[in-house]
C-alpha atoms as a PDB file:
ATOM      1  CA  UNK A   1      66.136  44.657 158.187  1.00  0.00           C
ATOM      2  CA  UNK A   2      66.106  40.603 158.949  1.00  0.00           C
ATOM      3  CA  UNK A   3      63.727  40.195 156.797  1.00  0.00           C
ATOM      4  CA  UNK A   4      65.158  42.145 153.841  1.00  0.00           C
ATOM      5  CA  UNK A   5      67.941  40.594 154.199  1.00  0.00           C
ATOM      6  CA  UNK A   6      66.067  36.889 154.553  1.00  0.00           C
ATOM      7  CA  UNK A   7      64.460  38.102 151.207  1.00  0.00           C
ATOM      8  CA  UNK A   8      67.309  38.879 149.577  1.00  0.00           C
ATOM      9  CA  UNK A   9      69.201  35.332 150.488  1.00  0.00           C
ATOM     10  CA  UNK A  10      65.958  33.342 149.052  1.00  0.00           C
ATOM     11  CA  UNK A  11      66.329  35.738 145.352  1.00  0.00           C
ATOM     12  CA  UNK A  12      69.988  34.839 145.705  1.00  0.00           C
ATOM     13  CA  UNK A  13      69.077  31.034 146.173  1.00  0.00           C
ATOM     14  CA  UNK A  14      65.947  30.766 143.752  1.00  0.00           C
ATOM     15  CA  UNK A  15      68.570  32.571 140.795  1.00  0.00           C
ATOM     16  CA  UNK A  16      70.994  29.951 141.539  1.00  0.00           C
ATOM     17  CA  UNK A  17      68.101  26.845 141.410  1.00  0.00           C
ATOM     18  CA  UNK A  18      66.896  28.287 138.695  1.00  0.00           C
ATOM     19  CA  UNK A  19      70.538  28.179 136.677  1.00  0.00           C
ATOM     20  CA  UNK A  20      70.999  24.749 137.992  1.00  0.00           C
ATOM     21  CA  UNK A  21      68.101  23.345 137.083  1.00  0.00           C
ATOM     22  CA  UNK A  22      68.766  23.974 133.342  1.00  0.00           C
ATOM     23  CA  UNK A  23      71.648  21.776 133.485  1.00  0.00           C
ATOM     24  CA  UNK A  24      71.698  18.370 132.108  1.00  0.00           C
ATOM     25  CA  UNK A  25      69.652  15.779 134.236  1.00  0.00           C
ATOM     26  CA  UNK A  26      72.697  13.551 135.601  1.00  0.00           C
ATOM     27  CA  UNK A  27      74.612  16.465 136.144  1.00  0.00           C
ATOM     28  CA  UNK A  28      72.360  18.240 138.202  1.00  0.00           C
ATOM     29  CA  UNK A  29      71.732  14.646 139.930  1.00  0.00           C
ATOM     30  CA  UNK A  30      75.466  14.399 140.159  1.00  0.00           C
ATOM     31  CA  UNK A  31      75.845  17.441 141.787  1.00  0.00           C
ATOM     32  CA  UNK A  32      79.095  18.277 139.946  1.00  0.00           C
ATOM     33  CA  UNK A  33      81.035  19.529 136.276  1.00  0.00           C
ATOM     34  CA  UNK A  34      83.670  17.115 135.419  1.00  0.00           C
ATOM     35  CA  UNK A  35      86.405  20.015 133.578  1.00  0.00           C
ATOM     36  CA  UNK A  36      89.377  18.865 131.932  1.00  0.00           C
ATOM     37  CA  UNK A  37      92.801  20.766 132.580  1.00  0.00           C
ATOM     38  CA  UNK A  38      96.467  21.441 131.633  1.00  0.00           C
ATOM     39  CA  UNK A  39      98.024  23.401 134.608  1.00  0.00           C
ATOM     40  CA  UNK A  40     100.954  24.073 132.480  1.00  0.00           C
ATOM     41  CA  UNK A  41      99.908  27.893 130.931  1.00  0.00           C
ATOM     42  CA  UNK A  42     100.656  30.961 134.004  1.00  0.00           C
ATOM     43  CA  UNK A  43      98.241  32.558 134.376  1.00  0.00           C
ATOM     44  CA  UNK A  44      95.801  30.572 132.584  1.00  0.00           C
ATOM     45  CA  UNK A  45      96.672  27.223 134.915  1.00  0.00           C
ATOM     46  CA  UNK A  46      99.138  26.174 136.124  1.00  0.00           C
ATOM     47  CA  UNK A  47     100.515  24.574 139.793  1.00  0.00           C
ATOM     48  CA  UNK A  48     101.344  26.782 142.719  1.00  0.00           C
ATOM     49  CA  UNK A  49     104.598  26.039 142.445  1.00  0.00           C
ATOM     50  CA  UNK A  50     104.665  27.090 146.818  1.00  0.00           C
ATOM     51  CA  UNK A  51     101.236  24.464 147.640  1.00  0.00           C
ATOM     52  CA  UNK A  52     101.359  22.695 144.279  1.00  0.00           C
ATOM     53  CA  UNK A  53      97.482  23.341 143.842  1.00  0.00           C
ATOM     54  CA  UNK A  54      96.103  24.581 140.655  1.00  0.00           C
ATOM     55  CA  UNK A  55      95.698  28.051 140.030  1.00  0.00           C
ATOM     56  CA  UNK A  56      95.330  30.833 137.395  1.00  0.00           C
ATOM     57  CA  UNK A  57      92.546  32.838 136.089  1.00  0.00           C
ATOM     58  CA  UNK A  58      90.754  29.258 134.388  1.00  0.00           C
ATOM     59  CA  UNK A  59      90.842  28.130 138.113  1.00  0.00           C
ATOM     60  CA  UNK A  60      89.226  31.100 139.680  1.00  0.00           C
ATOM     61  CA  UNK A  61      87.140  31.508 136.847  1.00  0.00           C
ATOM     62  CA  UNK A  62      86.002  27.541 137.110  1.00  0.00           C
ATOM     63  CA  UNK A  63      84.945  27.824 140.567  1.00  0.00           C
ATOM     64  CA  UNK A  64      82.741  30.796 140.576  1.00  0.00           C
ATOM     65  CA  UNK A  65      80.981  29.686 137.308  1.00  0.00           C
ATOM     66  CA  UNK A  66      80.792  26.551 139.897  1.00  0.00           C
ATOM     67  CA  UNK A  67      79.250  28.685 142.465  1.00  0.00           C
ATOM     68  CA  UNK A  68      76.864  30.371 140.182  1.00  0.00           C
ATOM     69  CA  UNK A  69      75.340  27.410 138.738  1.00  0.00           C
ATOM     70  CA  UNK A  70      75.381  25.222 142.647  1.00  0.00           C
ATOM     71  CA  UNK A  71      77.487  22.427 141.620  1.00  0.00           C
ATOM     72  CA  UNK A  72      81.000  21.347 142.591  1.00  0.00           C
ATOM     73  CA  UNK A  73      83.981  21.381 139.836  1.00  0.00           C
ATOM     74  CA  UNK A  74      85.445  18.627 139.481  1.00  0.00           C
ATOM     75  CA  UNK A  75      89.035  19.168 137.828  1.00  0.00           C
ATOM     76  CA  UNK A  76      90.358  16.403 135.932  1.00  0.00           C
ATOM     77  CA  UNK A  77      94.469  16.811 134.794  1.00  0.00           C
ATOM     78  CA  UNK A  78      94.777  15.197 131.325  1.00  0.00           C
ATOM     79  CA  UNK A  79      97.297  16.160 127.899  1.00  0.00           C
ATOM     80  CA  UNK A  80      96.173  18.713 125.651  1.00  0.00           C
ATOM     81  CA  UNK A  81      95.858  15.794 122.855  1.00  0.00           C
ATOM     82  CA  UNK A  82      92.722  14.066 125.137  1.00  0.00           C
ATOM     83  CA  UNK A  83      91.467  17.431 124.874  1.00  0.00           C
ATOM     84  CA  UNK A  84      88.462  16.434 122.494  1.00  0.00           C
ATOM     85  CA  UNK A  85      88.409  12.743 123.052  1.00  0.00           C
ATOM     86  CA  UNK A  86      87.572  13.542 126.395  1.00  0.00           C
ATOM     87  CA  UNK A  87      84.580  15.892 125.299  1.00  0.00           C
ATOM     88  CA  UNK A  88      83.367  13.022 122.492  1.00  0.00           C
ATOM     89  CA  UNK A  89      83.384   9.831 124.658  1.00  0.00           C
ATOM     90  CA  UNK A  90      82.220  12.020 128.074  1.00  0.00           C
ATOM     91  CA  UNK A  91      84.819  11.194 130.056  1.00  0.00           C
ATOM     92  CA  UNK A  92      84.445  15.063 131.080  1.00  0.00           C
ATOM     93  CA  UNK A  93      81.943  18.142 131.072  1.00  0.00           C
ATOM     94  CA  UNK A  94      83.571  20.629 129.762  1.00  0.00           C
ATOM     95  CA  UNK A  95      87.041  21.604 128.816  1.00  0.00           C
ATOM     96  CA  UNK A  96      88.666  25.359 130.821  1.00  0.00           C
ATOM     97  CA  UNK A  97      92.134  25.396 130.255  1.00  0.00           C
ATOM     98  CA  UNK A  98      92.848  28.538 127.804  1.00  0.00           C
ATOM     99  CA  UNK A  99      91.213  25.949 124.795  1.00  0.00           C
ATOM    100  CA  UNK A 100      90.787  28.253 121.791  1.00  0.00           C
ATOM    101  CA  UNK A 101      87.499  28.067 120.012  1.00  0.00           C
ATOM    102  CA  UNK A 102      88.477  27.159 116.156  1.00  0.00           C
ATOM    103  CA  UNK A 103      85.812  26.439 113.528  1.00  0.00           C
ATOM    104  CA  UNK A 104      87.793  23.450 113.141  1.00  0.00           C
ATOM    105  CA  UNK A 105      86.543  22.302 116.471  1.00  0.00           C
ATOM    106  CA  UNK A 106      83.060  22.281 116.326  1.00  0.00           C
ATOM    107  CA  UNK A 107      81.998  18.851 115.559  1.00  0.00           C
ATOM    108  CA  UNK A 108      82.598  17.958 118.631  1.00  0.00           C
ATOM    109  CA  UNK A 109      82.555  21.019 120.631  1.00  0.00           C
ATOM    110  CA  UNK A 110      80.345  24.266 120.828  1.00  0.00           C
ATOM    111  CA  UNK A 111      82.170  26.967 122.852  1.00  0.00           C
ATOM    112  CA  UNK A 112      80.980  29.534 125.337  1.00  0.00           C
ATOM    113  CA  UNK A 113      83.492  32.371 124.434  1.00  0.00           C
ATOM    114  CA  UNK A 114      84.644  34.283 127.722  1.00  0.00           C
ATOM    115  CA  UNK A 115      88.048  35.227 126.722  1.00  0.00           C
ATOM    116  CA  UNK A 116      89.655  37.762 123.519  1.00  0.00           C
ATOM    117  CA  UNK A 117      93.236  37.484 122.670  1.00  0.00           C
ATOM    118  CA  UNK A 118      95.547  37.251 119.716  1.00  0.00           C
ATOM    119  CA  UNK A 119      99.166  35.253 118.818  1.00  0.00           C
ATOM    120  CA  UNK A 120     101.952  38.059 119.430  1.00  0.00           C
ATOM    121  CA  UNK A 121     105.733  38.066 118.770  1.00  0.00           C
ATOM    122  CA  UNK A 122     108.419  38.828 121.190  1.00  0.00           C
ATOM    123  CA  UNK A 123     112.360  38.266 121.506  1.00  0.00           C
ATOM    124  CA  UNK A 124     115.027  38.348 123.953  1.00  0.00           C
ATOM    125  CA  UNK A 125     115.144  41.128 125.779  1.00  0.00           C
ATOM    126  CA  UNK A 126     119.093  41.352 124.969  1.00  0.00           C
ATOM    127  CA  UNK A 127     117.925  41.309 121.493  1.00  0.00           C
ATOM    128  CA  UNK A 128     115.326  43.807 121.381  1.00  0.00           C
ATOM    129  CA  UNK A 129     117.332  46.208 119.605  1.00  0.00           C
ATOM    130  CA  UNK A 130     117.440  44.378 116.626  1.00  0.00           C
ATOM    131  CA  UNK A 131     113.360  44.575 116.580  1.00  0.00           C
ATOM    132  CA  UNK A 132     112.203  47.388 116.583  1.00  0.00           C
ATOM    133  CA  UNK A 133     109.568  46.708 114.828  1.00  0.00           C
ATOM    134  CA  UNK A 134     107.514  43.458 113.390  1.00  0.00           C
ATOM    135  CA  UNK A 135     108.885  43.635 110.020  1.00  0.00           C
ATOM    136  CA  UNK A 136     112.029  42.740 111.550  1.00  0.00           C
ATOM    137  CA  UNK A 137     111.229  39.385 111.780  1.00  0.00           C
ATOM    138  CA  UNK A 138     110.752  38.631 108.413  1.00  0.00           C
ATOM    139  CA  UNK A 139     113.595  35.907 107.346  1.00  0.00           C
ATOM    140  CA  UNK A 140     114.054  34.792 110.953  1.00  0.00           C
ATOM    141  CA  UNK A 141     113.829  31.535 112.908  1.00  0.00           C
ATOM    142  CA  UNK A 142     110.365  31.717 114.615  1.00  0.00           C
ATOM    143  CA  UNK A 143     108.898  29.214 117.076  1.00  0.00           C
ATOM    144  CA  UNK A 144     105.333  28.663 118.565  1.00  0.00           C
ATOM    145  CA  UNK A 145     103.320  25.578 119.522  1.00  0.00           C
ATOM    146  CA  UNK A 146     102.667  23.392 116.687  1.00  0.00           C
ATOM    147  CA  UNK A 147      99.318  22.065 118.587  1.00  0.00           C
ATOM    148  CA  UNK A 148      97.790  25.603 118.120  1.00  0.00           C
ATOM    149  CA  UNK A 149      96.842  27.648 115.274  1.00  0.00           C
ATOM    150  CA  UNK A 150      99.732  29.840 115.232  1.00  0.00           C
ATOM    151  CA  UNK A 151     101.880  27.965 112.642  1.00  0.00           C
ATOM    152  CA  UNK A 152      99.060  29.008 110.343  1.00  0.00           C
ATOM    153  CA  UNK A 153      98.560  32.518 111.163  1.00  0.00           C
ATOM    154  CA  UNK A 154     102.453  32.989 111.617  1.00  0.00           C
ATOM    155  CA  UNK A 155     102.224  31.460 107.510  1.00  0.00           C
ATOM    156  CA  UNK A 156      99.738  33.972 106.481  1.00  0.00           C
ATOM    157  CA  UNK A 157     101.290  36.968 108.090  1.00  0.00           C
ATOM    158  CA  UNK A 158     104.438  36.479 106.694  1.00  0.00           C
ATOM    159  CA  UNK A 159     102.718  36.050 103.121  1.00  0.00           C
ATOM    160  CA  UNK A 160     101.283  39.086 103.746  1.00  0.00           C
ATOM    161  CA  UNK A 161     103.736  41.357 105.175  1.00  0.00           C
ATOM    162  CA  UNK A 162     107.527  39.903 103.877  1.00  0.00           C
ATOM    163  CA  UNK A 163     107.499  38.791 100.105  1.00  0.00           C
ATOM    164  CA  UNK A 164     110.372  36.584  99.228  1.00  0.00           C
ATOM    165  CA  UNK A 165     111.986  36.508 102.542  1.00  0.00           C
ATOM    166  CA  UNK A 166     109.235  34.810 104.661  1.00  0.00           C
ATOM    167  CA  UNK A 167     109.459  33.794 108.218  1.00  0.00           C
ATOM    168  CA  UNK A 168     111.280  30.728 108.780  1.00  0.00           C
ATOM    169  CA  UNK A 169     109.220  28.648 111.032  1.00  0.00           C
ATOM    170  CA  UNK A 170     109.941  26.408 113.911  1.00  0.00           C
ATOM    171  CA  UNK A 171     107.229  23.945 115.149  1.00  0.00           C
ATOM    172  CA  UNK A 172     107.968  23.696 119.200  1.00  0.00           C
ATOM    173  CA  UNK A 173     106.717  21.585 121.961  1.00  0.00           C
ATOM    174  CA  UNK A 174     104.490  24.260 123.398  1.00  0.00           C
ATOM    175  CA  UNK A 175     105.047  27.998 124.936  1.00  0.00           C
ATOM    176  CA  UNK A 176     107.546  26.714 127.823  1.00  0.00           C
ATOM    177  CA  UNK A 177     109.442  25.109 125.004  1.00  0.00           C
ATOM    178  CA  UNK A 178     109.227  27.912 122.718  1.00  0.00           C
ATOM    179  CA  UNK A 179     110.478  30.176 124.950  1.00  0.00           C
ATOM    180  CA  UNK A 180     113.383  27.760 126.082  1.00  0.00           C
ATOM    181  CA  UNK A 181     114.714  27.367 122.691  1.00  0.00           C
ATOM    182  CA  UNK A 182     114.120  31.456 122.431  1.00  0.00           C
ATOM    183  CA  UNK A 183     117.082  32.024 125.199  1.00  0.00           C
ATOM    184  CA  UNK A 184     118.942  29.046 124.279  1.00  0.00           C
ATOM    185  CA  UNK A 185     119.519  30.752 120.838  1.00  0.00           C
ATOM    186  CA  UNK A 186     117.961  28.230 118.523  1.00  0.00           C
ATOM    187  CA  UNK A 187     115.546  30.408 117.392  1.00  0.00           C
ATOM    188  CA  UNK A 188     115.151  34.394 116.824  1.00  0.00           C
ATOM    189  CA  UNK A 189     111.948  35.164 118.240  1.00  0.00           C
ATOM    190  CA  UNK A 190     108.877  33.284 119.592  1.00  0.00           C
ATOM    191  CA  UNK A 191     105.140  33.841 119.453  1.00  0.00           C
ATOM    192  CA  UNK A 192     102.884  33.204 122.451  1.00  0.00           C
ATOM    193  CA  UNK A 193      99.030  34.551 123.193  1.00  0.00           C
ATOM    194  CA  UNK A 194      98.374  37.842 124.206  1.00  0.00           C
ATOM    195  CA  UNK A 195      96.431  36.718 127.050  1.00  0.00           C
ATOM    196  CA  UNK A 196      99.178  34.738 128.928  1.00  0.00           C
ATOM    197  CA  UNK A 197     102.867  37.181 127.672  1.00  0.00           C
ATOM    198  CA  UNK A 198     102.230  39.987 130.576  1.00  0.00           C
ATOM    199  CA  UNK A 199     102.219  37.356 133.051  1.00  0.00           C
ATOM    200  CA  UNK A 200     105.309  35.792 131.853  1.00  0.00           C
ATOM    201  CA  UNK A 201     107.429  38.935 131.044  1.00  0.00           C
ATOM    202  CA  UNK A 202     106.548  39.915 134.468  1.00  0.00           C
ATOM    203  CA  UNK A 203     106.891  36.660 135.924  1.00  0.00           C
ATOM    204  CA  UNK A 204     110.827  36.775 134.282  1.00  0.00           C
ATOM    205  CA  UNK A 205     112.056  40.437 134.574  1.00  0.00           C
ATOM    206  CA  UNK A 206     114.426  41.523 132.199  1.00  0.00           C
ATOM    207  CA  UNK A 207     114.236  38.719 129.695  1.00  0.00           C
ATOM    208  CA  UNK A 208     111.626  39.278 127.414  1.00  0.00           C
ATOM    209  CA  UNK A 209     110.422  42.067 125.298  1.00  0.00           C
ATOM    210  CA  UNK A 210     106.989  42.397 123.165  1.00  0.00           C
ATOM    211  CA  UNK A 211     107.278  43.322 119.345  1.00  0.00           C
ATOM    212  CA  UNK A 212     104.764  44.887 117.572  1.00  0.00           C
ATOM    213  CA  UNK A 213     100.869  43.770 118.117  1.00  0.00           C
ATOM    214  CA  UNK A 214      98.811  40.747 118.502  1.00  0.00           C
ATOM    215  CA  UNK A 215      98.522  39.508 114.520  1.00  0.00           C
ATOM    216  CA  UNK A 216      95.587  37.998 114.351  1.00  0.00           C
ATOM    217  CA  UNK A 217      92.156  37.629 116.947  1.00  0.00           C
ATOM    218  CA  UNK A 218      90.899  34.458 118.570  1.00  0.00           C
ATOM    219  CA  UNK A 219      88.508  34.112 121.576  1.00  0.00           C
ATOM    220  CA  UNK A 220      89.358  31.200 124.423  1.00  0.00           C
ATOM    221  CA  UNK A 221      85.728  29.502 125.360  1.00  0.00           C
ATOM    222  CA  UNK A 222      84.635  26.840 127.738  1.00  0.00           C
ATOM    223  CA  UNK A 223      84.300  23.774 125.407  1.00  0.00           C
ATOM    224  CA  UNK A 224      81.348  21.413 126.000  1.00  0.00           C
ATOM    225  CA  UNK A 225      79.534  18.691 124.553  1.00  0.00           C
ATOM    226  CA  UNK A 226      78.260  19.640 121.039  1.00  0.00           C
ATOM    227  CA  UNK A 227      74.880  18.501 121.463  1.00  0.00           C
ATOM    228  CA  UNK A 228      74.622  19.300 125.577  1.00  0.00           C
ATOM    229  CA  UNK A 229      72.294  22.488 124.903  1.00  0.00           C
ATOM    230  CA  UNK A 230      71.190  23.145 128.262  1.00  0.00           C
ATOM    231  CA  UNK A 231      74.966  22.641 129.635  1.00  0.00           C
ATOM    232  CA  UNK A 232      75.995  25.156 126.870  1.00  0.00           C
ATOM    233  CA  UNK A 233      73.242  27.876 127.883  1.00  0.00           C
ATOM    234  CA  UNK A 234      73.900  27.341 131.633  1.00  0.00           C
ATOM    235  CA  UNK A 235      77.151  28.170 131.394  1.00  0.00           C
ATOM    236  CA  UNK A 236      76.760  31.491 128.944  1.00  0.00           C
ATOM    237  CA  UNK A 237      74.755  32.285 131.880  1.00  0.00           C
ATOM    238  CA  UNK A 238      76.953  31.669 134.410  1.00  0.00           C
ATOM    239  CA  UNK A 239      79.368  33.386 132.492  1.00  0.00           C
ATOM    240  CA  UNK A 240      77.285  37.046 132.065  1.00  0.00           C
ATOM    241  CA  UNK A 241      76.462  36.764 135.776  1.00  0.00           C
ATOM    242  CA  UNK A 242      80.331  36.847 136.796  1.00  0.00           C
ATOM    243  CA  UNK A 243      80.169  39.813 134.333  1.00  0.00           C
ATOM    244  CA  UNK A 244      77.401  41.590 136.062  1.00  0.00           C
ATOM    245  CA  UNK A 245      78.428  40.886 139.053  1.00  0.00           C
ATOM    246  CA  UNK A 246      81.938  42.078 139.059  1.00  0.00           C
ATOM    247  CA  UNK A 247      83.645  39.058 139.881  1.00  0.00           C
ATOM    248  CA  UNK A 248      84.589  38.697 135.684  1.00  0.00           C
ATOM    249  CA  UNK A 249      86.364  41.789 135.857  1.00  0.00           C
ATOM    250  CA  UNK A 250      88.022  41.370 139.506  1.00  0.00           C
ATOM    251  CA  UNK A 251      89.067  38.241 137.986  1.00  0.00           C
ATOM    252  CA  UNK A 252      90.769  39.978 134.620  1.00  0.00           C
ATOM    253  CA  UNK A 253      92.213  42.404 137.143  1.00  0.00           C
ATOM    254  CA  UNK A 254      93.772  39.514 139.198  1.00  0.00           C
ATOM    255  CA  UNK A 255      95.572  38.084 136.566  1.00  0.00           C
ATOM    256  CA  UNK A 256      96.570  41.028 134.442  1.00  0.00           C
ATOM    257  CA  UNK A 257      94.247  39.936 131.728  1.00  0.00           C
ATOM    258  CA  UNK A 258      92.236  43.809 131.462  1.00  0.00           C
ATOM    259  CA  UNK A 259      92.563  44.019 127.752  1.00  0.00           C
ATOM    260  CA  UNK A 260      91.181  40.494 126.787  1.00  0.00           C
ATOM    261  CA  UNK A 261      88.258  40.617 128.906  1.00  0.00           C
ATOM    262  CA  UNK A 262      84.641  40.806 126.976  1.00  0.00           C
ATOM    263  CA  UNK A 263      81.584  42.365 127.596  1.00  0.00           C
ATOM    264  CA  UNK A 264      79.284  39.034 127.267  1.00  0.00           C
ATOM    265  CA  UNK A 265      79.475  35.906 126.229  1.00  0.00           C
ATOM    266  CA  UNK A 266      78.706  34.133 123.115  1.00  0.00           C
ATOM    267  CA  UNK A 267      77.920  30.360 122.280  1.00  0.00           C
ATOM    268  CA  UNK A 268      79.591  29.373 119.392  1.00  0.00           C
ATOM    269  CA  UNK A 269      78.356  26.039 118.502  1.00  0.00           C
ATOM    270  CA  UNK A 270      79.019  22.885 116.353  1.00  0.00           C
ATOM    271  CA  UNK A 271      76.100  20.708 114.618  1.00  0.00           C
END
């Protein structure tokens, strides 16, 4: 039995050599991932607001893609608009912080997908009467993060779906804003990802309610360094072992994130 189990330990080891050797020369000689973070999107990231250290899904996520590949993470807090000036001067790794992967993105970053969401509308729970469905919201004041895509796809399903009383837009600070200005009044409903609205209808009973479906798909990925290959395939590795392992899924479960989870993952690269 020892020695099965010594057997087993030195497969266990040799898989994870094997994964770290593949990445990047001063990495692996570094001994660490350098991974850029906004701990401001439950249950992505955020701060424990009991200990004050990070957590969320990203978090747990980060550290056993750490794990898998034998190197330390290194989390580095910065603002979502160093995002990709971080990646392009190499200031950091690798981005994990709920990052979607947009075409628009590529030139600096390829993405290993791990995540599947979509934007999706919701009101005031006091409110919720008045929606009872998405078309609803068709003439109304509607906020969401102008740093994201969902001013666009907001646009282009109001095109689609209300004619000559569109959606009435309202550009916001981010989610936490959005959803401040949502129970202050100022606007009539809010839209936030799919991925992260659970959490925070849970997270503030009684306030909130969903309308309709997510409105368009996007994937979340682990941005790296467009031309860091061997980074990029090391982690997509990583990634489909947490999947095969059961820690992906335990993960998903953890953070009530069940129906965004994938099956594997997918590079999605720049030039």
């Amino acid at each position: 039995m020892m020695r099965i189990l010594v057997a087993a330990a030195l497969v266990c080891a040799t898989t994870v050599s094997a994964m770290a050797i593949e990445l990047p020369p001063d990495i692996a000689k570094r001994g660490s991932i350098k991974v850029a973070v906004v701990p401001n999107y439950p249950p992505m990231e955020f701060r424990d607001p009991a200990t004050n250290a990070l957590s969320g899904f990203d978090i747990d996520l980060g550290e056993a893609l750490g794990r898998k590949l034998g190197v330390k993470i290194e989390w580095q807090e910065t603002s979502f608009a160093e995002f990709m000036p971080s990646i392009s001067t190499g200031r950091v790794d690798a981005i994990l912080s709920g990052f979607t992967d947009y075409a628009s993105r590529h030139e600096i970053a390829s993405f290993v997908d791990y995540l599947r969401s979509g934007p999706k509308f919701f009101v005031q729970q006091s409110r919720a009467a008045e929606f009872k469905d998405m078309a609803a919201l068709c003439g109304k004041k509607v906020g969401a993060s102008r740093r994201t895509m969902f001013p666009a796809e907001i646009a282009a399903w109001s095109e689609k779906n209300c004619g000559s009383n569109p959606i009435q837009f309202v550009g916001t600070d981010g989610s936490a804003d959005a959803r401040t200005q949502l129970r202050q009044g100022r606007i009539d409903a809010a839209v936030q990802g799919n991925e992260t609205l659970p959490y925070i209808i849970d997270l503030e009973p009684g306030t909130y309610a969903p309308v309709g479906d997510p409105f368009a798909t996007q994937f979340t990925g682990i941005a790296l360094p467009v031309k860091e290959k061997a980074l990029q395939q090391a982690m997509m590795e990583a990634v489909d072992a947490l999947i095969a392992d059961g820690t992906y899924r335990a993960l998903l479960a953890k953070w009530k994130l069940n129906d965004n989870g994938i099956e594997k993952a997918t590079i999605n690269a720049g030039q």
